[in-house]
C-alpha atoms as a PDB file:
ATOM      1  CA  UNK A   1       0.000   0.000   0.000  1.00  0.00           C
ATOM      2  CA  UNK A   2       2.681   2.199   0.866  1.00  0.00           C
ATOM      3  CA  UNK A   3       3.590   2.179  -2.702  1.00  0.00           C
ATOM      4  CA  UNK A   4       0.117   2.629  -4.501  1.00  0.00           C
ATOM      5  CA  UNK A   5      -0.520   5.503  -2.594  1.00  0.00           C
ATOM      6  CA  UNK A   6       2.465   8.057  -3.754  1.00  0.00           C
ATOM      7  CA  UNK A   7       2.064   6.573  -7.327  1.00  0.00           C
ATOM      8  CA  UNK A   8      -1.543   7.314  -7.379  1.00  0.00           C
ATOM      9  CA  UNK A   9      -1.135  10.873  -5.760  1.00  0.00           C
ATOM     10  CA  UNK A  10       1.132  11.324  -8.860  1.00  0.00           C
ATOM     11  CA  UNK A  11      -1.036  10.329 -11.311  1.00  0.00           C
ATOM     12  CA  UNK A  12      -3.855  12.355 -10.326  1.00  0.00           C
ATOM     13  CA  UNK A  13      -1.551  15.580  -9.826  1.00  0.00           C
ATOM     14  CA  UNK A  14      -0.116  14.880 -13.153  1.00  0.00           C
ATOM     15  CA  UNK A  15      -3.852  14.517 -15.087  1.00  0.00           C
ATOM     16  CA  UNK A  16      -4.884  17.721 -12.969  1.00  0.00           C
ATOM     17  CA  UNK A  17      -1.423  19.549 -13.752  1.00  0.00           C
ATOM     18  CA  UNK A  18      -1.812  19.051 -17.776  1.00  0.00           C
ATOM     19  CA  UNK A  19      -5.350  20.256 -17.313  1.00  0.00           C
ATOM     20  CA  UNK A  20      -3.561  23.704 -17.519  1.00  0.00           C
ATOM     21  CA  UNK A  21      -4.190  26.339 -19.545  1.00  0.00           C
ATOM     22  CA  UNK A  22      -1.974  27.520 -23.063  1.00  0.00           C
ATOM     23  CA  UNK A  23      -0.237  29.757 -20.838  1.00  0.00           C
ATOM     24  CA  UNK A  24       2.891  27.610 -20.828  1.00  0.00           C
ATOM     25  CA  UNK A  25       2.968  27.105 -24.518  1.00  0.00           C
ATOM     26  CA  UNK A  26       6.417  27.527 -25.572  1.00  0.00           C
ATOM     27  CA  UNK A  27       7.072  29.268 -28.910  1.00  0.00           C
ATOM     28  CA  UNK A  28      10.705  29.069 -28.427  1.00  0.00           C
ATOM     29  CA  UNK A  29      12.611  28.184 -31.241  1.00  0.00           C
ATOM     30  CA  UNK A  30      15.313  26.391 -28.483  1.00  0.00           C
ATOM     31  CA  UNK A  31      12.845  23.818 -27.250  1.00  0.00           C
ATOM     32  CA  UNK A  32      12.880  20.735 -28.890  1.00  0.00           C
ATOM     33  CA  UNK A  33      10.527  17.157 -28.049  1.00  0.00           C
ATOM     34  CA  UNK A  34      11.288  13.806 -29.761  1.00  0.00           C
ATOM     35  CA  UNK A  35      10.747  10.794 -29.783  1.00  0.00           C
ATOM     36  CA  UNK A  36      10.342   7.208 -31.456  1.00  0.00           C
ATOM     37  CA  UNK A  37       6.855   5.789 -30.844  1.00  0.00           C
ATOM     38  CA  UNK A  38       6.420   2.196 -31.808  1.00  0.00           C
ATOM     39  CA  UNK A  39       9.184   2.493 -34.651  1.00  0.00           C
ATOM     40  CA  UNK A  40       7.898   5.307 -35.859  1.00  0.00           C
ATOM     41  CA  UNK A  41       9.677   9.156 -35.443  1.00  0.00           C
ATOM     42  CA  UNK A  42       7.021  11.600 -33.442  1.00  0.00           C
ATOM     43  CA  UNK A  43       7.295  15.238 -32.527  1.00  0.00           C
ATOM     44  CA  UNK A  44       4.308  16.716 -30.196  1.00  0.00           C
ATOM     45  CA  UNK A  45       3.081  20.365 -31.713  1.00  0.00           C
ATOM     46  CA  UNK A  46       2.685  21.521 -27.980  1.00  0.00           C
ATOM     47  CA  UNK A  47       3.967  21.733 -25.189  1.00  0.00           C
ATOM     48  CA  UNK A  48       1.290  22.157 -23.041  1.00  0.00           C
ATOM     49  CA  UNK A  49       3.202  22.528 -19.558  1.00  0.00           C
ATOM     50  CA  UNK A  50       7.062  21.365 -17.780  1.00  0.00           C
ATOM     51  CA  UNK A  51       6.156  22.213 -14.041  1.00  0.00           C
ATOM     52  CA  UNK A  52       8.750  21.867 -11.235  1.00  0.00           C
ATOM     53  CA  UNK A  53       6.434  21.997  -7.685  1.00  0.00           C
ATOM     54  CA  UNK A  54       7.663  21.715  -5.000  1.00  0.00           C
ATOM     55  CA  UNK A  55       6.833  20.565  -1.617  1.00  0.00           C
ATOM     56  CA  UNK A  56       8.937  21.798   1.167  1.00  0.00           C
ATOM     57  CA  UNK A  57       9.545  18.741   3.513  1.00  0.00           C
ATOM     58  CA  UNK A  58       8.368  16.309   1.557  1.00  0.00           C
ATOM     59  CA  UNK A  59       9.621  16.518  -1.932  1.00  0.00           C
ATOM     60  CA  UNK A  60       9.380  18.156  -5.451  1.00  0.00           C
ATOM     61  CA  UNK A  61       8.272  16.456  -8.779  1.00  0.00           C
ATOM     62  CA  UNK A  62       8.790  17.790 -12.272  1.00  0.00           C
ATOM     63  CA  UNK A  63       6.150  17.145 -14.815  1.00  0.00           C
ATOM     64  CA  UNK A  64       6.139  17.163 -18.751  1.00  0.00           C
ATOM     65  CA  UNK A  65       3.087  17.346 -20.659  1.00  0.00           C
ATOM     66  CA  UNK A  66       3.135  17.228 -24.947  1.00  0.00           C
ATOM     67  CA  UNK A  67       0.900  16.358 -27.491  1.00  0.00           C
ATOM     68  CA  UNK A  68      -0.187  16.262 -30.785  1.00  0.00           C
ATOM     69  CA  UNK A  69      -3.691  15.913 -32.647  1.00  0.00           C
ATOM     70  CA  UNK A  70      -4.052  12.273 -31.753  1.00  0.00           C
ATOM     71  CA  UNK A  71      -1.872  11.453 -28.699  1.00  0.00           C
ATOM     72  CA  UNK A  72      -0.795  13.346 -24.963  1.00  0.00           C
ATOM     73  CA  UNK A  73       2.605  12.280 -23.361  1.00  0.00           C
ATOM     74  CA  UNK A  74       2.893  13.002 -19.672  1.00  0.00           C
ATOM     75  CA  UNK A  75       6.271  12.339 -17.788  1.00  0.00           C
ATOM     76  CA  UNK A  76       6.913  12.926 -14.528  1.00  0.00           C
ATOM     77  CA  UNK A  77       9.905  12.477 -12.149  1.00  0.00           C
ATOM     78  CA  UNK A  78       9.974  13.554  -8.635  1.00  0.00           C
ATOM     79  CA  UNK A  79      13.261  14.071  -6.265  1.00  0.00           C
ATOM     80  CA  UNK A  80      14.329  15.352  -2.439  1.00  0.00           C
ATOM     81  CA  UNK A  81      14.332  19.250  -2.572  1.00  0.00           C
ATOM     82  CA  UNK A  82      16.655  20.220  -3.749  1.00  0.00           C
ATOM     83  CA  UNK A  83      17.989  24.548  -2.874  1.00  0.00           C
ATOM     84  CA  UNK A  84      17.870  25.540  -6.100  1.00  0.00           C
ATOM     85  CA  UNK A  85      14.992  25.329  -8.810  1.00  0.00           C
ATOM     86  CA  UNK A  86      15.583  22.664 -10.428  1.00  0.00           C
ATOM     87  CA  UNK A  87      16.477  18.832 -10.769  1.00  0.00           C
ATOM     88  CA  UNK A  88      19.518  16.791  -9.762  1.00  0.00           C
ATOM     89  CA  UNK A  89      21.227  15.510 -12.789  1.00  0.00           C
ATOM     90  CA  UNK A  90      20.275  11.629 -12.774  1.00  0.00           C
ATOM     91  CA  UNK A  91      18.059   8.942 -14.476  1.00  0.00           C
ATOM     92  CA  UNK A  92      14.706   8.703 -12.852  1.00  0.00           C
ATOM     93  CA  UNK A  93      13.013   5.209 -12.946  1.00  0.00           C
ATOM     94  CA  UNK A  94       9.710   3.179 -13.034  1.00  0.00           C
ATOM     95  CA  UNK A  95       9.587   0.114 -12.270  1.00  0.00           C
ATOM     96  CA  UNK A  96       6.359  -2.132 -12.161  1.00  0.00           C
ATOM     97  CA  UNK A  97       7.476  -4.196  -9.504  1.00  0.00           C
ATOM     98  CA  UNK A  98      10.368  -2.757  -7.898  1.00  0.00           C
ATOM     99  CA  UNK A  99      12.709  -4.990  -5.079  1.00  0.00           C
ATOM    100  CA  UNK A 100      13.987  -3.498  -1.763  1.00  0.00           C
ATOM    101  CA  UNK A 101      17.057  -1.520  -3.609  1.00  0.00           C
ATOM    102  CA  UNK A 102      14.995  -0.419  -6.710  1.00  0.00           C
ATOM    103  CA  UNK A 103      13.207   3.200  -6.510  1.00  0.00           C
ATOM    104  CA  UNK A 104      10.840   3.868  -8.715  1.00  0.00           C
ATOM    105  CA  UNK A 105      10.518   8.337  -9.006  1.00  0.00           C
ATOM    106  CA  UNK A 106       9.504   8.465 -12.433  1.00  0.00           C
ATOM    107  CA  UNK A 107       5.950   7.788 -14.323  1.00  0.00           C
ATOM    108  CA  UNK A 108       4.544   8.171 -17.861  1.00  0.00           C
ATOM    109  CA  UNK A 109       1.105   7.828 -19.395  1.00  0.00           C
ATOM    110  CA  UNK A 110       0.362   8.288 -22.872  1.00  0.00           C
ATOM    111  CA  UNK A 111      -3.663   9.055 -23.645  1.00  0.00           C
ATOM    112  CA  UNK A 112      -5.104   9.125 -27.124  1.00  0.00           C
ATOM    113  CA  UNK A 113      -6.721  12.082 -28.464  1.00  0.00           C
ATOM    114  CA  UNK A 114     -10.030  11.803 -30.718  1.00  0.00           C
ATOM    115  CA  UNK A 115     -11.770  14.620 -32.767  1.00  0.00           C
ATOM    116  CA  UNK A 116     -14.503  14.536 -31.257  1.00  0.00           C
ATOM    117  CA  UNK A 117     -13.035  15.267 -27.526  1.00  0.00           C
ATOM    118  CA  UNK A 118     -12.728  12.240 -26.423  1.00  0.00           C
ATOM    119  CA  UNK A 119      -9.624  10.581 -25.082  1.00  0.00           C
ATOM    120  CA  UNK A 120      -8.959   6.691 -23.800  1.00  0.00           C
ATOM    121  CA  UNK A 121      -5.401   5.768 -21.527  1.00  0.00           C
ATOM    122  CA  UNK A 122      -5.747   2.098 -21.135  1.00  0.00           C
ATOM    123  CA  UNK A 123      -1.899   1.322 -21.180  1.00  0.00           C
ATOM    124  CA  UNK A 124      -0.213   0.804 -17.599  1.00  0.00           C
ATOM    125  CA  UNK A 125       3.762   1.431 -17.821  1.00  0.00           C
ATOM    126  CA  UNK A 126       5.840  -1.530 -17.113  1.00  0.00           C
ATOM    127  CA  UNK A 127       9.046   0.004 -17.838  1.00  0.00           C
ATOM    128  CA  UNK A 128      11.067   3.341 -18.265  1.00  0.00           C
ATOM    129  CA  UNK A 129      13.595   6.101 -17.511  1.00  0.00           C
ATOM    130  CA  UNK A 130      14.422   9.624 -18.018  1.00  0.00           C
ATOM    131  CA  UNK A 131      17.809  10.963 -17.575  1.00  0.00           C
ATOM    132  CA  UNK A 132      17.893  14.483 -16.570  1.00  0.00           C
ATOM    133  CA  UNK A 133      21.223  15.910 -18.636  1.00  0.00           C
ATOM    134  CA  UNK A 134      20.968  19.723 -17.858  1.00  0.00           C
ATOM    135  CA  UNK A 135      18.994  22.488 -15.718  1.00  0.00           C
ATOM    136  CA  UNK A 136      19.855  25.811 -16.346  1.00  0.00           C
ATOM    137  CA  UNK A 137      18.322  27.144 -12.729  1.00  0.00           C
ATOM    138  CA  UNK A 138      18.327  31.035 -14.466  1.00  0.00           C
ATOM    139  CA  UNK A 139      16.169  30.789 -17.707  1.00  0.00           C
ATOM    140  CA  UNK A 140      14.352  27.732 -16.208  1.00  0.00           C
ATOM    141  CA  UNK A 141      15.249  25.461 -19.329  1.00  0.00           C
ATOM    142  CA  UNK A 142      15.656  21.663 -18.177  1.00  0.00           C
ATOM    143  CA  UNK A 143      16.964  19.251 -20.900  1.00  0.00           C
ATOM    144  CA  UNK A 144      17.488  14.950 -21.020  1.00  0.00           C
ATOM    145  CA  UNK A 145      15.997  11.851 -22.491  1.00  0.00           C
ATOM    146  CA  UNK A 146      13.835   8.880 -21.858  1.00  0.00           C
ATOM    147  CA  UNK A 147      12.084   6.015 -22.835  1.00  0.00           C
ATOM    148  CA  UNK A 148       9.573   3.612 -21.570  1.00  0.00           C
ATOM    149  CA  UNK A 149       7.567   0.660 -22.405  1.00  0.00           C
ATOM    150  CA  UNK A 150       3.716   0.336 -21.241  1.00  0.00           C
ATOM    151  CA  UNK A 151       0.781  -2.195 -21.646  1.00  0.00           C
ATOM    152  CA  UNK A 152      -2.632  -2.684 -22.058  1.00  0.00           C
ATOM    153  CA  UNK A 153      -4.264  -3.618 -18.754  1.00  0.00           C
ATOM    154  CA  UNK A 154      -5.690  -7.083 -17.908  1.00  0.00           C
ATOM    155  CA  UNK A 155      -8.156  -5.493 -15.733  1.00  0.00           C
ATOM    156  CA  UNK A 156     -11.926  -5.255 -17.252  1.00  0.00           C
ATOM    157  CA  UNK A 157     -11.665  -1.354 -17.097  1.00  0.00           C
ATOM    158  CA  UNK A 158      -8.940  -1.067 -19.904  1.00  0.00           C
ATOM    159  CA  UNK A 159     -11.289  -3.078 -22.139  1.00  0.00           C
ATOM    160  CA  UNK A 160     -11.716  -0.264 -24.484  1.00  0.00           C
ATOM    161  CA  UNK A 161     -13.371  -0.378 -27.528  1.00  0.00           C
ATOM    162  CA  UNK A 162     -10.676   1.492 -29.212  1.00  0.00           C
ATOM    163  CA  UNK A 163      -7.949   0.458 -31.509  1.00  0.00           C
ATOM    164  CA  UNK A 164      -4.610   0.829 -29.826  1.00  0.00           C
ATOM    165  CA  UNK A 165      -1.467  -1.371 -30.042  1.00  0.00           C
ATOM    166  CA  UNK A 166      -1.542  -4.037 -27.325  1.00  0.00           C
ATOM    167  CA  UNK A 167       2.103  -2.613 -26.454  1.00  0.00           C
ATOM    168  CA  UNK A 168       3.338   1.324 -26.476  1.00  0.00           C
ATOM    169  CA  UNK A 169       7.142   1.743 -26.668  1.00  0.00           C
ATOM    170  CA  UNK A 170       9.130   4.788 -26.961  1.00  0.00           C
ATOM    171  CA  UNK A 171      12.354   4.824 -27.466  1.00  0.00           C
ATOM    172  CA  UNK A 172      14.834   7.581 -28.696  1.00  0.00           C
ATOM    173  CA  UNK A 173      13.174  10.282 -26.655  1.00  0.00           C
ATOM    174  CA  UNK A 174      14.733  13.324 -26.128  1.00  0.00           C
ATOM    175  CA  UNK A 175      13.970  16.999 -25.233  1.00  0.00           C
ATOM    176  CA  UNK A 176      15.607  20.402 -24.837  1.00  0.00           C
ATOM    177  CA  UNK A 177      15.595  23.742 -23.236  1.00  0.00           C
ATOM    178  CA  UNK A 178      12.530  23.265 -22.306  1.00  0.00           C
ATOM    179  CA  UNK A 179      11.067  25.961 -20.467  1.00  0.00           C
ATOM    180  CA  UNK A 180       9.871  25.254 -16.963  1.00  0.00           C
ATOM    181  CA  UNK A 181       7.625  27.148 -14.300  1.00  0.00           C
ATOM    182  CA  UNK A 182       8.220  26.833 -10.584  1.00  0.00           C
ATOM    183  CA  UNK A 183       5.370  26.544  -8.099  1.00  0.00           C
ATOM    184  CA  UNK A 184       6.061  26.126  -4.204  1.00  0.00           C
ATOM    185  CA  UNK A 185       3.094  24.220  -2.567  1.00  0.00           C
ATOM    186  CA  UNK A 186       2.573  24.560   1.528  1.00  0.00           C
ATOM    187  CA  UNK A 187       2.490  20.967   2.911  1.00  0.00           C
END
C-alpha cells in the first residue's frame, strides 16, 4: 500500500497539472521534443506545460506534458528538494514491480486524443527512464531523455473499444531547453 498511494497521488496531480491552460505554450525556437513511438519518429506540436512543484519537507516532482492531434505524453519524475529550482542531474526510474534496492521516481502515461473530444489511456507502464542531462536554474530550461515501455491492462476497465497497439514503446526520446515554471506548494 505504501507504494500505490504516492504513485496514485502522482497520477492524479499529473492529469490535474496538464489540465492547464496555453499559458505555458512555448514558442521558443530552443525547445525541442522527440521521440520514437512504436518504430515510428514523433514530434508533439505543444507543449502544453514542464512544471517543477515543489513541496517543502516532503519533496518536489517535475512534470512534462506534450501532445499532438491524436496522442498526450505526460512524464513525470519527482526528487528530495533540492535549494535551487531545479532537478539533480540523474536517471529517474519506473519500475512495475520494484525490489527493496529499486526506486521507482519516475511515471509516464500516454492518452489518445479523438476529434470529437474524447480521449482513452488504457496502457499501464511496465518500464522506463528519463535521464535528466541539464537544468539551467536562471532561464528555467531543463533538458534529457527517456524512454519507456507500457501495456494494455488485464483489468476489465482497460477493455476499451478502441484500436490501440496491445504494447506502447518509446524509445529515442529526447527533449531540450525546455522551459519550466516553478510553483512552491505549503504541505
Amino acid at each position: 500500500m505504501k507504494k500505490i498511494l504516492p504513485i496514485a497521488l502522482l497520477v492524479l496531480s499529473v492529469i490535474f497539472t496538464s489540465c492547464s491552460s496555453d499559458d505555458n505554450d512555448s514558442n521558443d525556437a530552443e525547445a525541442s521534443f522527440s521521440a520514437t513511438i512504436n518504430g515510428t519518429a514523433w514530434k508533439p506540436t505543444k507543449i502544453n506545460t514542464a512544471t517543477l512543484i515543489k513541496i517543502p519537507g516532503y519533496g518536489q516532482r517535475f512534470d512534462i506534458s506534450v501532445q499532438d492531434d491524436s496522442l498526450m505524453l505526460l512524464l513525470a519524475f519527482e526528487s528530495e528538494v533540492t535549494n535551487n529550482d531545479g532537478m539533480p542531474l540523474k536517471q529517474y526510474n519506473f519500475f512495475e514491480d520494484p525490489s527493496e534496492n529499486q526506486v521507482s521516481n519516475a511515471l509516464f502515461v500516454n492518452t489518445y486524443l479523438y476529434a470529437n473530444g474524447n480521449s482513452v489511456t488504457e496502457h499501464l507502464p511496465v518500464s522506463g527512464k528519463i535521464t535528466v542531462t541539464s537544468v539551467d536554474t536562471d532561464k528555467k530550461t531543463i533538458s534529457g531523455t527517456f524512454s519507456f515501455r507500457s501495456e494494455k491492462g488485464e483489468e476489465e476497465a482497460f477493455k476499451i473499444k478502441a484500436t490501440t497497439p496491445n504494447v506502447f514503446e518509446v524509445t529515442n526520446g529526447v527533449f531540450t531547453n525546455l522551459p519550466y515554471t516553478v510553483i512552491t506548494a505549503q504541505p
